[in-house]
Protein backbone atom coordinates (compact mmCIF):
# COMPACT_ATOMS: atom_id res chain seq x y z
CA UNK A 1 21.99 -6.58 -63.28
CA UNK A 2 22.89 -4.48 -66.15
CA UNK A 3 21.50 -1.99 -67.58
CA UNK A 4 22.17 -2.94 -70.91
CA UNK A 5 20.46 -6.20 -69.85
CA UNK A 6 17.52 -4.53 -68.05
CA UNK A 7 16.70 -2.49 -71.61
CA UNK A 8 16.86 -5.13 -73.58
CA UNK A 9 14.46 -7.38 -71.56
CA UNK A 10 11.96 -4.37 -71.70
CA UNK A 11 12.18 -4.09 -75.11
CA UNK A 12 11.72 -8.37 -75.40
CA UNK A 13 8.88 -7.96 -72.51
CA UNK A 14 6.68 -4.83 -74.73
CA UNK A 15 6.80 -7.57 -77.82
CA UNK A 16 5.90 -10.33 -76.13
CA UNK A 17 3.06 -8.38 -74.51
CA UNK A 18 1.72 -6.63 -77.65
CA UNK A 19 2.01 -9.85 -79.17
CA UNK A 20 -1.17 -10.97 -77.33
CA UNK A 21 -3.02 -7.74 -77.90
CA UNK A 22 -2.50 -6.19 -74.37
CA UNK A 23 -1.88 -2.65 -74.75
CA UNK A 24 -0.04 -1.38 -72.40
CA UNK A 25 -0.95 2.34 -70.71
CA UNK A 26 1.12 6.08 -72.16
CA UNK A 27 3.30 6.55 -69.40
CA UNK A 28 4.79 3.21 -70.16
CA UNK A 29 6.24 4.75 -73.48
CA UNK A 30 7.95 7.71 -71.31
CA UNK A 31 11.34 7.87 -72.20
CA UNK A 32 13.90 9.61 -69.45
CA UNK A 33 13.60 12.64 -71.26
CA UNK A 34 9.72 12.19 -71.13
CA UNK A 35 10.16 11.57 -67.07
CA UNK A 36 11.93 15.07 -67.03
CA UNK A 37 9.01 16.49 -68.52
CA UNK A 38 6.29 14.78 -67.18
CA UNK A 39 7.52 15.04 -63.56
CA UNK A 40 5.45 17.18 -62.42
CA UNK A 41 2.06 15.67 -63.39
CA UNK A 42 3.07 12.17 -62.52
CA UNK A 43 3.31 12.26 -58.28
CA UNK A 44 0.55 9.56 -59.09
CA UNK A 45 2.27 7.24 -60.51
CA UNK A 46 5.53 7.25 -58.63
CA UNK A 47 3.79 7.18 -55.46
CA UNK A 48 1.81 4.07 -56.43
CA UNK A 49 5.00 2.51 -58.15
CA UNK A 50 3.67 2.24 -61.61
CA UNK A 51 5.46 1.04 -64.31
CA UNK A 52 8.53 -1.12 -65.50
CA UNK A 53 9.90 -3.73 -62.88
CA UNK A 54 12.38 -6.64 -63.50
CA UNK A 55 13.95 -8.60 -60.36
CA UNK A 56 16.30 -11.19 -60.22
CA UNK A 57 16.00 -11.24 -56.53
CA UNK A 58 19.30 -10.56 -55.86
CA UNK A 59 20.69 -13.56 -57.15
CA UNK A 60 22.22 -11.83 -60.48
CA UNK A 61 20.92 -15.38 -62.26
CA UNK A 62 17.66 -13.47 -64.12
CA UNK A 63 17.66 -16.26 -66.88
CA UNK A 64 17.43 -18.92 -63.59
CA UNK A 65 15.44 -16.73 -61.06
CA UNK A 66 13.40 -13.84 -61.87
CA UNK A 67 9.97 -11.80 -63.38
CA UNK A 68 9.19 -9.37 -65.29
CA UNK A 69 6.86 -7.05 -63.93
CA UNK A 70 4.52 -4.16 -65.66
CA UNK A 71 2.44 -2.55 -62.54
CA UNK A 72 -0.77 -1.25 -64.51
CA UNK A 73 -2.89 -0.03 -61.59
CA UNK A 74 -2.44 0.23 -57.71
CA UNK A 75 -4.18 1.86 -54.61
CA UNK A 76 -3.04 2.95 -51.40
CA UNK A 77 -2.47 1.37 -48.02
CA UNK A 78 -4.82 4.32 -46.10
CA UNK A 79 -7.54 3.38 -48.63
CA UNK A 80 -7.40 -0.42 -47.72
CA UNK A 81 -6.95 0.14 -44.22
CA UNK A 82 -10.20 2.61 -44.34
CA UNK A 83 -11.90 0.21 -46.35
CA UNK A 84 -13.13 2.35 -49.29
CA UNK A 85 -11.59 3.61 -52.39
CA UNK A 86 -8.89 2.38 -54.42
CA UNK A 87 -8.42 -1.05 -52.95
CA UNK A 88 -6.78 -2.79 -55.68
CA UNK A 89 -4.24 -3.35 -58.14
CA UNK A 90 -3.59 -5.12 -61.45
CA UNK A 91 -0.38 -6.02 -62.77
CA UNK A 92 1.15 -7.89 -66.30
CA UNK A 93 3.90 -10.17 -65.62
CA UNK A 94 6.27 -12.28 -68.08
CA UNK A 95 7.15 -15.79 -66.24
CA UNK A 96 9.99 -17.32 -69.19
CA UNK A 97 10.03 -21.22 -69.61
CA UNK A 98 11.52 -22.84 -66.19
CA UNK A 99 12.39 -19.38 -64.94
CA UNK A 100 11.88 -19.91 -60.67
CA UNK A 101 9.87 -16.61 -59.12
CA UNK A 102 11.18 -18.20 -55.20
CA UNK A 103 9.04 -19.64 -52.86
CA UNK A 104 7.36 -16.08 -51.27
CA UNK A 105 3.98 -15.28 -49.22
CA UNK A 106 2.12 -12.27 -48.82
CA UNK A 107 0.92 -11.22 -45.12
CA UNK A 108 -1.83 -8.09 -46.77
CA UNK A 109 -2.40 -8.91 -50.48
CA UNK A 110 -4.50 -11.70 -51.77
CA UNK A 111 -4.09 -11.91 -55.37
CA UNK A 112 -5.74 -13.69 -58.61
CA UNK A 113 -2.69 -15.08 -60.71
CA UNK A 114 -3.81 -15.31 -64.39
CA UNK A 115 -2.25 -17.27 -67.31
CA UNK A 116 -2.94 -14.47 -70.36
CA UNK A 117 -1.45 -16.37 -73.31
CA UNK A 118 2.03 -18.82 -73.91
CA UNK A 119 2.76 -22.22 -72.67
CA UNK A 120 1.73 -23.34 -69.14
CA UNK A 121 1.81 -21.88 -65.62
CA UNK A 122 2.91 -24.26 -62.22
CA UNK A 123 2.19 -23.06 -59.27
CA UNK A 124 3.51 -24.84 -56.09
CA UNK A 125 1.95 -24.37 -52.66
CA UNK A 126 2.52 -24.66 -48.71
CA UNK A 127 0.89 -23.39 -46.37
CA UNK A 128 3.09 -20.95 -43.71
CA UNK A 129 3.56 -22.89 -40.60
CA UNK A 130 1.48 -21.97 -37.60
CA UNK A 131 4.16 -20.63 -35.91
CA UNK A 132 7.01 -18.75 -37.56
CA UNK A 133 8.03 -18.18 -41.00
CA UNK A 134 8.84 -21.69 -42.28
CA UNK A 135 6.82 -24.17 -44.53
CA UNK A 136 3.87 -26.20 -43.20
CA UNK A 137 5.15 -29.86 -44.72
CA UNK A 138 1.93 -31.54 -43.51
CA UNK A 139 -1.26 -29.11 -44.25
CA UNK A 140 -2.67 -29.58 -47.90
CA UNK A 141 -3.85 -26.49 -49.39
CA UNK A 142 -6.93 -25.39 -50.81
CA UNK A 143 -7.06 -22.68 -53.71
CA UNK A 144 -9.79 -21.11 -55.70
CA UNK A 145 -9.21 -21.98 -59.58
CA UNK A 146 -11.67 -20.20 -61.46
CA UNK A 147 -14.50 -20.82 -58.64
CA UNK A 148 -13.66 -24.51 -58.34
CA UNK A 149 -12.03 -25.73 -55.11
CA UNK A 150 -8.79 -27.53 -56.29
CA UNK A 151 -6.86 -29.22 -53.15
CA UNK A 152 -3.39 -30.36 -52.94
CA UNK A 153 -0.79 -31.56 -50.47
CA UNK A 154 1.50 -29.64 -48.86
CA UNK A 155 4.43 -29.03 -51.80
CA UNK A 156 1.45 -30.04 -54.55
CA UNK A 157 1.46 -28.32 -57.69
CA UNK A 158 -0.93 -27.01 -59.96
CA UNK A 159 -0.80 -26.39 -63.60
CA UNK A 160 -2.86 -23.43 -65.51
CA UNK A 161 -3.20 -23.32 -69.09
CA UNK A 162 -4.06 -19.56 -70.87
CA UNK A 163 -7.38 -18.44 -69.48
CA UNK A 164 -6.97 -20.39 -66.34
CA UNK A 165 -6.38 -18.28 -62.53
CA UNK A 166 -5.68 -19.33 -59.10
CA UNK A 167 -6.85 -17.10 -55.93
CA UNK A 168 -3.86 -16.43 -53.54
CA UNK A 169 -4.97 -15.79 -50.12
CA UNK A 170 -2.41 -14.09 -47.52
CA UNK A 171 -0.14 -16.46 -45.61
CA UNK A 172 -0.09 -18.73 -48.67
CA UNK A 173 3.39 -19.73 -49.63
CA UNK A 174 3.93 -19.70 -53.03
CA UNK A 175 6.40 -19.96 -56.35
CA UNK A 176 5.57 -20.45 -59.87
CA UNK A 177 7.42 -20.78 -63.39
CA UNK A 178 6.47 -21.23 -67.03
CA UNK A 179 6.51 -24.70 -68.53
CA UNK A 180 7.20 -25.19 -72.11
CA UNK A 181 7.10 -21.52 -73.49
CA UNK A 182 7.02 -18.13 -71.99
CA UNK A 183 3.80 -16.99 -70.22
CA UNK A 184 2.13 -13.98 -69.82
CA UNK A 185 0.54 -13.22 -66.46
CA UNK A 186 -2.20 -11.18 -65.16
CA UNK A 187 -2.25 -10.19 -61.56
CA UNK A 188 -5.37 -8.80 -59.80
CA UNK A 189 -4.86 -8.09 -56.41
CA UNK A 190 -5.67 -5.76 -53.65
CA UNK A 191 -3.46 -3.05 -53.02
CA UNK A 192 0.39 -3.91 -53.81
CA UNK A 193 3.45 -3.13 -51.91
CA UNK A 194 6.17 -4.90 -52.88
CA UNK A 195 8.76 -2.60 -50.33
CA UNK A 196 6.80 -4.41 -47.82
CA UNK A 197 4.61 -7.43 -48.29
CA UNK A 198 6.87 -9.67 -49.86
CA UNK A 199 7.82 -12.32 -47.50
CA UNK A 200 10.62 -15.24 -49.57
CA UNK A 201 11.71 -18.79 -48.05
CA UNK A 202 14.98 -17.80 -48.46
CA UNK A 203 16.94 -14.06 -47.79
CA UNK A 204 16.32 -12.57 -51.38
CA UNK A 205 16.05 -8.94 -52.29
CA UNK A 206 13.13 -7.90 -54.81
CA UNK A 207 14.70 -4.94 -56.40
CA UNK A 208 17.71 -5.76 -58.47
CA UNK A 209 21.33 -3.94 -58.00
CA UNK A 210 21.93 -2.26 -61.42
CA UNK A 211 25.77 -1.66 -62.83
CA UNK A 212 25.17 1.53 -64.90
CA UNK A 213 26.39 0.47 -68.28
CA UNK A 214 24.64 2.35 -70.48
CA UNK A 215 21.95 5.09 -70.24
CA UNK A 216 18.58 3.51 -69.84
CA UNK A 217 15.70 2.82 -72.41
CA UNK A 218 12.87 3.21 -69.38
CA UNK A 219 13.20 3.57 -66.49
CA UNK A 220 11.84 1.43 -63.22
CA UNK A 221 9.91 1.63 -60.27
CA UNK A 222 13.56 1.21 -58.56
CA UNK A 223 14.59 4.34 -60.80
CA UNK A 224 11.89 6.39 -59.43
């Protein structure tokens, strides 16, 4: 991607998110030069991979395939494996109308995927085969939406309008896009590591390959 692209998405993404009255944390505002100067005090937030994210998974089709991604607040992987402290993470997300995030599982993180505002959210769901990588075609899958058991076959979809969720348990394949406008998306997990515990259908890369094209607006987790 870009990074003339990449800044102006950002600046798109911090409307669109304002626009619904989310208000988004300080170090978000951090321009480079702010980085230089907050470097010191911010080991936090670099080692927990806060901030600005945008993937196109490789693909270099963002507008086809891709998220935005604003990571708010995330533990550690010693706290979840000891079982106390900072065991989870939240996370603000921009799905654009028809825009594919691939089908992807997660073998540590269960997550709560929220529609915060905009059109709908689809969600389509397998089941990872018992053995090996590959989609279950025949198991239906059972999801959480909101407390209320919602079943569907294998490859069945479900549709959330704003204020709706659906609970994400590991080893539950996923993908999801926006259906007739832009949608906002909360994410409350446990701990996050996308270096890690992102697992896609297909051979796709989650952090984008940037073509230094101008300097940028803010910088990403990939920057750090």
């Amino acid at each position: 991607m870009r990074r003339a692209e990449i800044n102006e998405i950002i600046k798109q993404a911090q409307s669109f998110i304002e626009g619904f009255g989310y208000v988004l944390p300080p170090f978000a505002h951090w321009t480079p030069e702010d980085w230089n100067g907050n470097h010191v005090h911010a080991g936090a937030i670099i080692d927990a991979a806060l901030g600005w994210d945008i993937t196109d998974y490789g693909l270099g089709k963002f507008e086809d395939t891709g998220l935005f991604l604003f990571t708010v607040r995330n533990g550690n992987a010693a706290d979840l494996k000891a079982g106390r402290g900072m065991l989870y993470a939240e996370k603000i997300m921009i799905s654009r109308r028809e825009q594919l995030s691939p089908m992807h599982y997660h073998r540590v993180k269960a997550e709560d995927i929220i529609n915060r505002g905009g059109g709908m959210l689809v969600v389509e769901l397998y089941h990872r085969e018992p053995e090996g990588e590959g989609l279950d075609l025949q198991r239906p899958v059972t999801v959480f939406c909101d407390g209320v058991a919602r079943r569907v076959d294998a490859g069945g979809r479900i549709a959330l309008a704003p204020g709706e969720s659906v609970t994400l348990l590991p080893t539950v394949y996923h993908a999801f896009w926006g259906e007739g406008d832009d949608v906002l998306i909360g994410e409350v997990s446990t701990v996050n590591d996308d270096r890690t515990d992102n697992y896609f259908l297909d051979k796709l890369g989650r952090f984008p390959d940037i073509e230094e094209d101008e300097q940028p607006f803010r910088l990403l987790v990939k920057d750090y």
